[in-house]
C-alpha atoms as a PDB file:
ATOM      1  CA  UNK A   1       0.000   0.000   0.000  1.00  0.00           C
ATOM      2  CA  UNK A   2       2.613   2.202   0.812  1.00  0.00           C
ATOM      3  CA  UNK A   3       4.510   2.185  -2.697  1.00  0.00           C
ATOM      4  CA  UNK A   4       1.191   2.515  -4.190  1.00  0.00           C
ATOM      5  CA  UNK A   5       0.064   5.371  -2.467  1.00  0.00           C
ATOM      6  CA  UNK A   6       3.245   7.124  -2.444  1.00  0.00           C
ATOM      7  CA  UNK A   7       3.134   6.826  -6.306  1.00  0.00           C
ATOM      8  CA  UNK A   8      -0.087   8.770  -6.327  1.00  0.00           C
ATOM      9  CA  UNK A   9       0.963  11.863  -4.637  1.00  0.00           C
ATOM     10  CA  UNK A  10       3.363  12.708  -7.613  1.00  0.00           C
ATOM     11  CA  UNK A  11       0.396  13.831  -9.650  1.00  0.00           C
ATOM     12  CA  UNK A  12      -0.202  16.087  -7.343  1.00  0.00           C
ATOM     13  CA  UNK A  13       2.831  18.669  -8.875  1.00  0.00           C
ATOM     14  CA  UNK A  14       1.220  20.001 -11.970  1.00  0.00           C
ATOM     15  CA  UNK A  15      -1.790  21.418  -9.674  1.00  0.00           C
ATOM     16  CA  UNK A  16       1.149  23.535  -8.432  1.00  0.00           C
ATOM     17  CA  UNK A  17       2.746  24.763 -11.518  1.00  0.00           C
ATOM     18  CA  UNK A  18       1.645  28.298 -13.143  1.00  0.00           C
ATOM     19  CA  UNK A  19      -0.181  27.012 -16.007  1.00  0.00           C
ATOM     20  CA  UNK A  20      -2.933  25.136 -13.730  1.00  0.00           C
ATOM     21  CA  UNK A  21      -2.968  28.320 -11.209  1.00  0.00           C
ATOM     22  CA  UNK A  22      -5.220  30.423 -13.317  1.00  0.00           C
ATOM     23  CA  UNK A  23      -5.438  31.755 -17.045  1.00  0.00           C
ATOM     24  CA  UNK A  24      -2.914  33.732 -17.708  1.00  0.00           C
ATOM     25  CA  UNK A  25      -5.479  35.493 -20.997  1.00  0.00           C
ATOM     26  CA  UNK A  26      -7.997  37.166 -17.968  1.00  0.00           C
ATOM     27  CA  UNK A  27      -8.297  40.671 -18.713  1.00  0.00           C
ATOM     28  CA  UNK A  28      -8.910  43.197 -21.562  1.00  0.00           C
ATOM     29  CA  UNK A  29      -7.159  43.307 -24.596  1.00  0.00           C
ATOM     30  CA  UNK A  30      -7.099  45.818 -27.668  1.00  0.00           C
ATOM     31  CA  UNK A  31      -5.074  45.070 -30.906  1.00  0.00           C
ATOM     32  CA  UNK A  32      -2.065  46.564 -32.176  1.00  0.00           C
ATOM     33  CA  UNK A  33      -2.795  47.213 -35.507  1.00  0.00           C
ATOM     34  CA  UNK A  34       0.002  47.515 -37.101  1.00  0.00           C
ATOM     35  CA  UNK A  35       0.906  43.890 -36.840  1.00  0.00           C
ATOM     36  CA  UNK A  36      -2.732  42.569 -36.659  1.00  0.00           C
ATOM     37  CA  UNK A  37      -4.791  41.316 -40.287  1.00  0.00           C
ATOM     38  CA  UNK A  38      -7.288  42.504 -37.768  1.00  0.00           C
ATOM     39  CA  UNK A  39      -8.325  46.288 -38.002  1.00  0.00           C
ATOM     40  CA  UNK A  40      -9.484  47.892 -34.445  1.00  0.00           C
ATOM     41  CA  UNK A  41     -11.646  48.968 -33.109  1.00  0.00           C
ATOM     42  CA  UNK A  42     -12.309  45.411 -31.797  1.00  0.00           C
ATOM     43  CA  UNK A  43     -11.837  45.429 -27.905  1.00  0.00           C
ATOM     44  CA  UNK A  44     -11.549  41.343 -25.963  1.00  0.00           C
ATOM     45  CA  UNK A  45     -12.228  41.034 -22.775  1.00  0.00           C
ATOM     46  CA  UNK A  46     -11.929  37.518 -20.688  1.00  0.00           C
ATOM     47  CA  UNK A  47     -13.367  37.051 -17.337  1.00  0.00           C
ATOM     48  CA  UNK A  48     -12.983  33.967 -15.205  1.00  0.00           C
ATOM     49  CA  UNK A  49     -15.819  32.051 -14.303  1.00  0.00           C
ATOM     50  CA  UNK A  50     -15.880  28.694 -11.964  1.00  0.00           C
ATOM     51  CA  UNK A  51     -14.207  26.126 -13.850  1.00  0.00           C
ATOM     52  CA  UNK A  52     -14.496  28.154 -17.002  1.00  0.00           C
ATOM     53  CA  UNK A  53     -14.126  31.774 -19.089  1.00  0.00           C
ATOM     54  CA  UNK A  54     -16.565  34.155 -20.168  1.00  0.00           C
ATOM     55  CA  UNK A  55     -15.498  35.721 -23.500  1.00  0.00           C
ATOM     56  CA  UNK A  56     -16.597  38.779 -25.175  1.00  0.00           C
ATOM     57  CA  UNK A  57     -15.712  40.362 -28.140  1.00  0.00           C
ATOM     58  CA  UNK A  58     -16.736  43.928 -29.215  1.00  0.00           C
ATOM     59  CA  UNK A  59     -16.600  45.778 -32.423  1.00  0.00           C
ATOM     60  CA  UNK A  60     -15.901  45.454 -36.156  1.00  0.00           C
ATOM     61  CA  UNK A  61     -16.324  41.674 -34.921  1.00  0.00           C
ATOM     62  CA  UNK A  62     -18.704  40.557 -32.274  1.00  0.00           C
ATOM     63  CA  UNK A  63     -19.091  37.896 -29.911  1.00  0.00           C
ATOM     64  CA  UNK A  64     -19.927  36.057 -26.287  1.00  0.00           C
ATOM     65  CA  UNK A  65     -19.785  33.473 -25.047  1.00  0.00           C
ATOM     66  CA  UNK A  66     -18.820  31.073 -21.903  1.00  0.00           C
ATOM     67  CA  UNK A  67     -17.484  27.211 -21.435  1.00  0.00           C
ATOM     68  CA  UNK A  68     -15.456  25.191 -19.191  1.00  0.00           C
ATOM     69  CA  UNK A  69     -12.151  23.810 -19.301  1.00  0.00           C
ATOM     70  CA  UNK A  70     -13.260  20.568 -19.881  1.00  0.00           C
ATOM     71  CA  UNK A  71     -12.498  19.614 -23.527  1.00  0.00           C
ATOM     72  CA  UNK A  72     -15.977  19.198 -23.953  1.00  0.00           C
ATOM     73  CA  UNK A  73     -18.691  20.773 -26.063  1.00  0.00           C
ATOM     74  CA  UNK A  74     -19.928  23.647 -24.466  1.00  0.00           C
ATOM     75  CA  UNK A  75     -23.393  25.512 -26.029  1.00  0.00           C
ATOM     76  CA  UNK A  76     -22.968  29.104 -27.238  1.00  0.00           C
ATOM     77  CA  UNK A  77     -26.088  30.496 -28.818  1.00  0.00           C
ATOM     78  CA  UNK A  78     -26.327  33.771 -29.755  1.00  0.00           C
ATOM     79  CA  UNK A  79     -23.345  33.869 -32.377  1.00  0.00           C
ATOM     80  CA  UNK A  80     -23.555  33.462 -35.834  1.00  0.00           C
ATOM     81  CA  UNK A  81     -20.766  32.128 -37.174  1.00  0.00           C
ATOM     82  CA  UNK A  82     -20.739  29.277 -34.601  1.00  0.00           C
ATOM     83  CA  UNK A  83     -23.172  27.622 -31.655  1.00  0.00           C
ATOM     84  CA  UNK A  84     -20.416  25.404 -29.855  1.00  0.00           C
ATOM     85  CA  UNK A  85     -17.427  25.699 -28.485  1.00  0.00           C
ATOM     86  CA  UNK A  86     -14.833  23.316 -27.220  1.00  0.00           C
ATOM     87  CA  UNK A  87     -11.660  24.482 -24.736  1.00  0.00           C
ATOM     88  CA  UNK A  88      -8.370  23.182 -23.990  1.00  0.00           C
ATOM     89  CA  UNK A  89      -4.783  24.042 -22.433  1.00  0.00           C
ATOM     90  CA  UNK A  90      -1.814  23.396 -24.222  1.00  0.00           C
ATOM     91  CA  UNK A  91       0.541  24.624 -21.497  1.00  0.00           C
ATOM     92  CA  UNK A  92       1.073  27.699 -19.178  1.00  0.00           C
ATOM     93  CA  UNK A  93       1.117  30.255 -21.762  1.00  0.00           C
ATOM     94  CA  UNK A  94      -1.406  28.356 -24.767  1.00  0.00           C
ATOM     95  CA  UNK A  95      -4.952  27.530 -25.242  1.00  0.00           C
ATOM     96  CA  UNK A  96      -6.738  26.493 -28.433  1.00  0.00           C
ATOM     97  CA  UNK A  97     -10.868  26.841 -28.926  1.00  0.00           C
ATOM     98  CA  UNK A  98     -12.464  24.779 -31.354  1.00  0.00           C
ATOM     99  CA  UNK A  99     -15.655  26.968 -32.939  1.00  0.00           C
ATOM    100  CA  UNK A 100     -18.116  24.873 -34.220  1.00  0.00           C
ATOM    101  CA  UNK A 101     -21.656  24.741 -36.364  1.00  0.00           C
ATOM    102  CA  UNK A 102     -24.162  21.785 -34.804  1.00  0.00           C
ATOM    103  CA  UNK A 103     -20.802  20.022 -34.609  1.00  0.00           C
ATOM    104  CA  UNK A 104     -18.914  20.472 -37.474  1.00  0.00           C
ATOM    105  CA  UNK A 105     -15.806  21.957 -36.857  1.00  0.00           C
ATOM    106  CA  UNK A 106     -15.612  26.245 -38.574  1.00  0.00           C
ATOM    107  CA  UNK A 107     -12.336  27.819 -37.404  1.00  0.00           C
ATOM    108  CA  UNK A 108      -9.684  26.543 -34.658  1.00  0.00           C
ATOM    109  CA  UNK A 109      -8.409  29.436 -32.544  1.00  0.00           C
ATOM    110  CA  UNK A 110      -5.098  29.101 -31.156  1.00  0.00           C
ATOM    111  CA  UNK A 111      -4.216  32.122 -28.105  1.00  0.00           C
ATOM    112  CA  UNK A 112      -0.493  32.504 -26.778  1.00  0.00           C
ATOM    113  CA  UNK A 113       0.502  34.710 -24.068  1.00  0.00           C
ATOM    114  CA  UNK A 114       3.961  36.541 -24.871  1.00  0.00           C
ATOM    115  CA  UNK A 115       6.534  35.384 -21.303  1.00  0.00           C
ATOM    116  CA  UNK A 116       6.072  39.184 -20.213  1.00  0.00           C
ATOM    117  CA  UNK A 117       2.050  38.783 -19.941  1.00  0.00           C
ATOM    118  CA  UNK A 118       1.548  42.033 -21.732  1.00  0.00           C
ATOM    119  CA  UNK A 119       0.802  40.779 -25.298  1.00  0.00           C
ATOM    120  CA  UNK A 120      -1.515  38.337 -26.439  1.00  0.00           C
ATOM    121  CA  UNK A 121      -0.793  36.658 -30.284  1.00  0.00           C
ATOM    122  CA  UNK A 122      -4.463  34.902 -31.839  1.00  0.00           C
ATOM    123  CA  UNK A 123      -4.152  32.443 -34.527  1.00  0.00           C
ATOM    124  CA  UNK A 124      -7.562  32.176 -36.472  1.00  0.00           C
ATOM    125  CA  UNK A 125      -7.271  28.865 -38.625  1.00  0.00           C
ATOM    126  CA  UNK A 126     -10.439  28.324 -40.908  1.00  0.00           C
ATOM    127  CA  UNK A 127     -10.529  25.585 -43.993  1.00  0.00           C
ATOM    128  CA  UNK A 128     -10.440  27.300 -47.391  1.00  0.00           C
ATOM    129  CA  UNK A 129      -9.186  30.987 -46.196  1.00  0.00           C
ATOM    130  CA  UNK A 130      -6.512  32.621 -45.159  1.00  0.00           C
ATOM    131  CA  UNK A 131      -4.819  32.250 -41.641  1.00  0.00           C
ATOM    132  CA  UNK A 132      -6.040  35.179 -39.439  1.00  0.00           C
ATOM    133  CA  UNK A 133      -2.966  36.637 -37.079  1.00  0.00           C
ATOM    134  CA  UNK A 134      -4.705  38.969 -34.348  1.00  0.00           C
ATOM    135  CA  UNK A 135      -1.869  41.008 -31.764  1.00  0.00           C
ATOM    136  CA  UNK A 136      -3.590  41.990 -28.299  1.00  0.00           C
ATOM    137  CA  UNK A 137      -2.016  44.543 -26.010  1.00  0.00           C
ATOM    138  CA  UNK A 138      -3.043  44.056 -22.617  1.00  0.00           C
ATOM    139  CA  UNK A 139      -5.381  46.951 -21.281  1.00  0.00           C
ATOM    140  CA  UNK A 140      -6.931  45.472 -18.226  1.00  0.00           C
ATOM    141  CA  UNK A 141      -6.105  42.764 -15.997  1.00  0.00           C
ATOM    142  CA  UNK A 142      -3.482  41.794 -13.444  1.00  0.00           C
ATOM    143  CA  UNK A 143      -1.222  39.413 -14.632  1.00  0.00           C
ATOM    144  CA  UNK A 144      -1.126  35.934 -13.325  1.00  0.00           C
ATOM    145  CA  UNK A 145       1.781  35.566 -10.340  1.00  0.00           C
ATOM    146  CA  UNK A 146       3.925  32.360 -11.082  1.00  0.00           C
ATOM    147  CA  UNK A 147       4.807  30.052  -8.370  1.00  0.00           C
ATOM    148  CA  UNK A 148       1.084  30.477  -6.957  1.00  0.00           C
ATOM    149  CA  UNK A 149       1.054  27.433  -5.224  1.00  0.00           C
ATOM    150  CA  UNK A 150       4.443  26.107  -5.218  1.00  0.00           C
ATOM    151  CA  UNK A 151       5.571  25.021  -1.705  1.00  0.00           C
ATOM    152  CA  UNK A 152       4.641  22.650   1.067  1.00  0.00           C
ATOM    153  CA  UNK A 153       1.832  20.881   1.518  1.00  0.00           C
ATOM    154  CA  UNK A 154       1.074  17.988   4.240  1.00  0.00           C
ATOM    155  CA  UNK A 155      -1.451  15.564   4.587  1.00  0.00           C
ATOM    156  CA  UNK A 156      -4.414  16.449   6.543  1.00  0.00           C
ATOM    157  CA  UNK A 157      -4.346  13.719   9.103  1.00  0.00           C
ATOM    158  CA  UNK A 158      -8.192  14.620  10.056  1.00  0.00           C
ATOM    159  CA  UNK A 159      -9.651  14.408   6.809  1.00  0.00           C
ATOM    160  CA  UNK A 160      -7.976  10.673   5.703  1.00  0.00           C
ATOM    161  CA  UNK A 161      -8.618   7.622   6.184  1.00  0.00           C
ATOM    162  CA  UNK A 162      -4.686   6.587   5.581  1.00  0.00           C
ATOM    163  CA  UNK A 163      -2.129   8.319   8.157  1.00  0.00           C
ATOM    164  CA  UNK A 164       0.576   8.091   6.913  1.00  0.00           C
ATOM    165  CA  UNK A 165       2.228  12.053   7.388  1.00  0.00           C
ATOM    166  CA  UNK A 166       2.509  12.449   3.812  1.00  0.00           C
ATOM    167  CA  UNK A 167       4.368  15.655   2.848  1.00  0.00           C
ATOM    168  CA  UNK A 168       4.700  17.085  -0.774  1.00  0.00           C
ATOM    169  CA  UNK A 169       7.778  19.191  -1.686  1.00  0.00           C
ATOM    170  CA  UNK A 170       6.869  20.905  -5.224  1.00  0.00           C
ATOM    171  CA  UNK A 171       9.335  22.531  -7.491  1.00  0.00           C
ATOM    172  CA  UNK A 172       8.819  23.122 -11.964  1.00  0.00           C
ATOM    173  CA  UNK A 173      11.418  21.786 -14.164  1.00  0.00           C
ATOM    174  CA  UNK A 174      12.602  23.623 -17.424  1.00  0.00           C
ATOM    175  CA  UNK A 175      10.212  23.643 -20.454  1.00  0.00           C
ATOM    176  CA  UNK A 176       7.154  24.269 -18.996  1.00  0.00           C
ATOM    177  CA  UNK A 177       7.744  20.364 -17.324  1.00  0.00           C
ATOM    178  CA  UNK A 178       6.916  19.273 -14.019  1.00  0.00           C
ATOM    179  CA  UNK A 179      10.126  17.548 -11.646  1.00  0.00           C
ATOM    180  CA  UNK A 180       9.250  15.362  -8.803  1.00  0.00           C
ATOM    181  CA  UNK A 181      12.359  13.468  -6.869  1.00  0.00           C
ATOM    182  CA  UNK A 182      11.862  11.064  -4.520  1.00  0.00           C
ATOM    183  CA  UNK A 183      11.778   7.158  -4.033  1.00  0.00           C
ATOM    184  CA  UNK A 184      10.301   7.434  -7.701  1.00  0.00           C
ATOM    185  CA  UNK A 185      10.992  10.474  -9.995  1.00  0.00           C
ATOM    186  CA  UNK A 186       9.884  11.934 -13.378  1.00  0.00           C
ATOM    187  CA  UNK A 187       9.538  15.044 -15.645  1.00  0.00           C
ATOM    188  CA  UNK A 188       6.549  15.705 -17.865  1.00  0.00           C
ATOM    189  CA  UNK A 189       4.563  18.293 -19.474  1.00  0.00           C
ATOM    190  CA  UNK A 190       0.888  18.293 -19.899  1.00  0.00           C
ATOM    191  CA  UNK A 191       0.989  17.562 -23.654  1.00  0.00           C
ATOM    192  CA  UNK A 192      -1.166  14.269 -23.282  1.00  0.00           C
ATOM    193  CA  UNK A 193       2.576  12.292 -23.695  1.00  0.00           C
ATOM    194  CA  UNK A 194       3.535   9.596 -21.816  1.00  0.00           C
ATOM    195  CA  UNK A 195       6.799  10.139 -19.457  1.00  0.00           C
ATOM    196  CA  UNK A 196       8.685   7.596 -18.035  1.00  0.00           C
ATOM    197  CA  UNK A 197       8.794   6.980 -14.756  1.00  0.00           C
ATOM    198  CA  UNK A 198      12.170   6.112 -12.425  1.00  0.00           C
ATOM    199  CA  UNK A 199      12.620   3.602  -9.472  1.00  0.00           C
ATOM    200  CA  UNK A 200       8.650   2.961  -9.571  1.00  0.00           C
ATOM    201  CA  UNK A 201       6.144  -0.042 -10.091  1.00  0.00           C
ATOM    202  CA  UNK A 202       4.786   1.977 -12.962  1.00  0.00           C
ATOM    203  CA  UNK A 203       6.216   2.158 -16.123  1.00  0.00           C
ATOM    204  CA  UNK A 204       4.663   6.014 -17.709  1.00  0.00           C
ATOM    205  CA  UNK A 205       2.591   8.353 -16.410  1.00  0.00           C
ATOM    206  CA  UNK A 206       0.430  10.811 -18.557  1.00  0.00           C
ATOM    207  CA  UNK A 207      -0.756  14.420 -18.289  1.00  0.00           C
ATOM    208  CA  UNK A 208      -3.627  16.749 -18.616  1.00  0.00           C
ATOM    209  CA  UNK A 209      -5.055  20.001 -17.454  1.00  0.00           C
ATOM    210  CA  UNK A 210      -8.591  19.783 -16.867  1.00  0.00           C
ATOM    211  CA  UNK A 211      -9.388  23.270 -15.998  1.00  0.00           C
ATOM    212  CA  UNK A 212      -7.258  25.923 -13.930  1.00  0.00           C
ATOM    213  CA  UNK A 213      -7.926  23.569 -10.610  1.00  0.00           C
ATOM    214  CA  UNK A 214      -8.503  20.109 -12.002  1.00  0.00           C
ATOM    215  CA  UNK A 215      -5.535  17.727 -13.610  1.00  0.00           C
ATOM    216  CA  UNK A 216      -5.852  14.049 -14.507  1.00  0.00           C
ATOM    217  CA  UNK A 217      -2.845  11.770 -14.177  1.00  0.00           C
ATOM    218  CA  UNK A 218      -2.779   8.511 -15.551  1.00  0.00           C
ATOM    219  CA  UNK A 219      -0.010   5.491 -14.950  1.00  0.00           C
ATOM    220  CA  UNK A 220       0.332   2.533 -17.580  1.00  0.00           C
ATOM    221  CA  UNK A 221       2.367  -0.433 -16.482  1.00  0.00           C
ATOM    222  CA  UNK A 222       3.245  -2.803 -19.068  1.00  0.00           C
ATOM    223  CA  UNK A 223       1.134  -0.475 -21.594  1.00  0.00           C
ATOM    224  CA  UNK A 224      -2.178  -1.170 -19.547  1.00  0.00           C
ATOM    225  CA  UNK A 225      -3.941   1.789 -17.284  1.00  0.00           C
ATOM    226  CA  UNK A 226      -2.475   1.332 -13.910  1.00  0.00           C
ATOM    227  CA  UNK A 227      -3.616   4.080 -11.482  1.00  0.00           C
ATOM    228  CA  UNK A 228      -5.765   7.297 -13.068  1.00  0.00           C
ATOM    229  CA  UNK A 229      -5.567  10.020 -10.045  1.00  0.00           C
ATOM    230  CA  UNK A 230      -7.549  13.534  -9.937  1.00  0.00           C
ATOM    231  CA  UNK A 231      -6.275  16.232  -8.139  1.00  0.00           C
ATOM    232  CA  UNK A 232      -8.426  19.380  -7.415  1.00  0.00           C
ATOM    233  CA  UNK A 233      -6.637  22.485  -6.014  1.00  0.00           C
ATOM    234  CA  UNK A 234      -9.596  24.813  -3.887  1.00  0.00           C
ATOM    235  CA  UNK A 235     -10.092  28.151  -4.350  1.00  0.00           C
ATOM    236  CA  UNK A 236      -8.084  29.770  -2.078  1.00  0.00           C
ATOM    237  CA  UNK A 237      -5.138  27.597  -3.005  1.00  0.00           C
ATOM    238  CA  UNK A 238      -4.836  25.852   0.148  1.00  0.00           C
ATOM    239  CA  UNK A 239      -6.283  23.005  -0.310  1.00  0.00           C
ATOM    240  CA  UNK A 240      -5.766  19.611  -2.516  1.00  0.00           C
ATOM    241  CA  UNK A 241      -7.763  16.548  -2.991  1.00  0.00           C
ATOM    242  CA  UNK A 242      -6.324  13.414  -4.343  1.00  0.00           C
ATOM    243  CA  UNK A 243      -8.936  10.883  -5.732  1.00  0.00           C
ATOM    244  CA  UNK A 244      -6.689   7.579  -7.160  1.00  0.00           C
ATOM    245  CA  UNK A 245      -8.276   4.608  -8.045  1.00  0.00           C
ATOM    246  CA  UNK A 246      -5.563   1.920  -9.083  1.00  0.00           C
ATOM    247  CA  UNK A 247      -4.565  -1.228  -9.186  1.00  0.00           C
ATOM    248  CA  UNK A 248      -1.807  -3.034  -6.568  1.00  0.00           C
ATOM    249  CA  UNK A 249       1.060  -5.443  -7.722  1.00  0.00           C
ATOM    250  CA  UNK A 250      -1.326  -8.484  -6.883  1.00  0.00           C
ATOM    251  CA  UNK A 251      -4.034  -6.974  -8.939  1.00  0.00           C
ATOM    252  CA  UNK A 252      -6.050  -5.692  -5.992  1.00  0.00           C
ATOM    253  CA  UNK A 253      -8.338  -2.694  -7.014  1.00  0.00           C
ATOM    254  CA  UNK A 254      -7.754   0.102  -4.389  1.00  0.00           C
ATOM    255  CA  UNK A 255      -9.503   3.858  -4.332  1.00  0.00           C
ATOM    256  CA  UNK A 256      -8.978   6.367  -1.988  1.00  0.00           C
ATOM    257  CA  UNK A 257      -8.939  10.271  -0.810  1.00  0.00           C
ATOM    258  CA  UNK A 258      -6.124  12.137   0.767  1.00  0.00           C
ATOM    259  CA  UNK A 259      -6.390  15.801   1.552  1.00  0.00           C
ATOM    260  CA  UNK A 260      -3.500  18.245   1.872  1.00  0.00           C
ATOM    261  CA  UNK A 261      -3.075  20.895   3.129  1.00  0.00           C
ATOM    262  CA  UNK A 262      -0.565  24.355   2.077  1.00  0.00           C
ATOM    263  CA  UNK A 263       2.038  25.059   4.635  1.00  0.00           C
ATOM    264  CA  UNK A 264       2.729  28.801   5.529  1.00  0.00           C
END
């Protein structure tokens, strides 16, 4: 149990790393023409919503709408040109939305955040035209601190069922990656890649931002799912929840809960 268990708190480091802290794209925006195929007077705004954005778009070209970080089709009526919309993180500074008409995909929108925060580059990809290069100026809008939740964070002995005085130590590799040493060690990225694992009874472990509190880890030994883990970071950033459900060496199915807690 203990191997096991200690396995599953590794997923708990990309909860920690900028990317998954907030989006970095909240604010206002306003283009720069001069390097934009875009023509102002358009104006963007972004606004964070629980698990999700709310988008608006004013001007020469109009829009609003708001979905969840969930990879999953989210309704948006009230826009012409498209009536869902599908969102995703690529990494700390990348998202992409899919636009689409009663499911068929219209235009894939690709946003990347320059490393000062201050401008914001929109990639419009639609089949049969010409690719669409917008370049935002930030107007509005702190930007997002990095490092929000790195630090130290303990097991909360009252809240789980296991007592074990677990104690997670979390620090970002290069690349946008995520580093965790310990009995077992890796670096990944959440690029939906598998990454190999050291020193563990798991072979690879995968992934993926969920929303800007959610990520999904999943562990393959001998190319077969192994462990999938969800880790939820509250609020007020002092809080995580670890729900693994996995499999033991013997092939006994185990699930369990573990809450931590952020130490000052």
């Amino acid at each position: 149990m203990r191997n096991f268990w200690l396995l599953a708190l590794i997923a708990a480091i990309p909860l920690l790393v900028p990317a998954s802290a907030a989006d970095p794209r909240l604010g206002s925006w306003t283009p720069l023409s001069a390097v934009s195929t875009l023509d102002p007077p358009n104006k963007l705004t972004i606004t964070a919503l629980q698990n999700g954005v709310h988008v608006v778009m004013s001007g020469e070209t109009r829009m609003d709408f708001t979905a969840k970080w969930d990879g999953h089709e989210t309704a948006v009526p009230s826009n012409p040109a498209f009536n869902q919309i599908e969102l995703r993180h690529i990494d700390k500074n990348q998202a992409e939305v899919k636009e689409k008409k009663d499911g068929a995909l219209v235009a894939t929108v690709r946003d990347k955040l320059s490393t000062d925060g201050e401008e914001l580059t929109t990639t419009t990809t639609v089949k049969g035209r010409a690719t669409k290069v917008t370049v935002w100026t930030r107007t509005g809008g702190a930007k997002v601190a990095d490092n929000r939740f790195a630090g130290e964070w303990t097991q909360d002995l009252s809240k789980t069922r296991l007592r074990q005085g677990l104690v997670l130590k979390i620090e970002a590799g290069g690349n946008d990656a995520v580093r965790f040493t310990g009995e077992f060690s890796y670096t990944a990225r959440f690029d939906g890649k598998a990454y190999d694992l050291k020193d563990s009874v798991n072979d690879t472990v995968t992934l993926e931002l969920v929303d800007a509190h959610t990520v999904d880890a999943i562990y393959k030994r001998d190319d077969k799912v192994a462990q999938k883990d969800r880790w939820v970071v509250s609020a007020d950033g002092q809080q995580m929840t670890l729900t693994s459900t996995g499999s033991l060496e013997t092939g006994q199915r185990v699930t369990e809960t573990i809450i931590f807690r952020k130490q000052p």
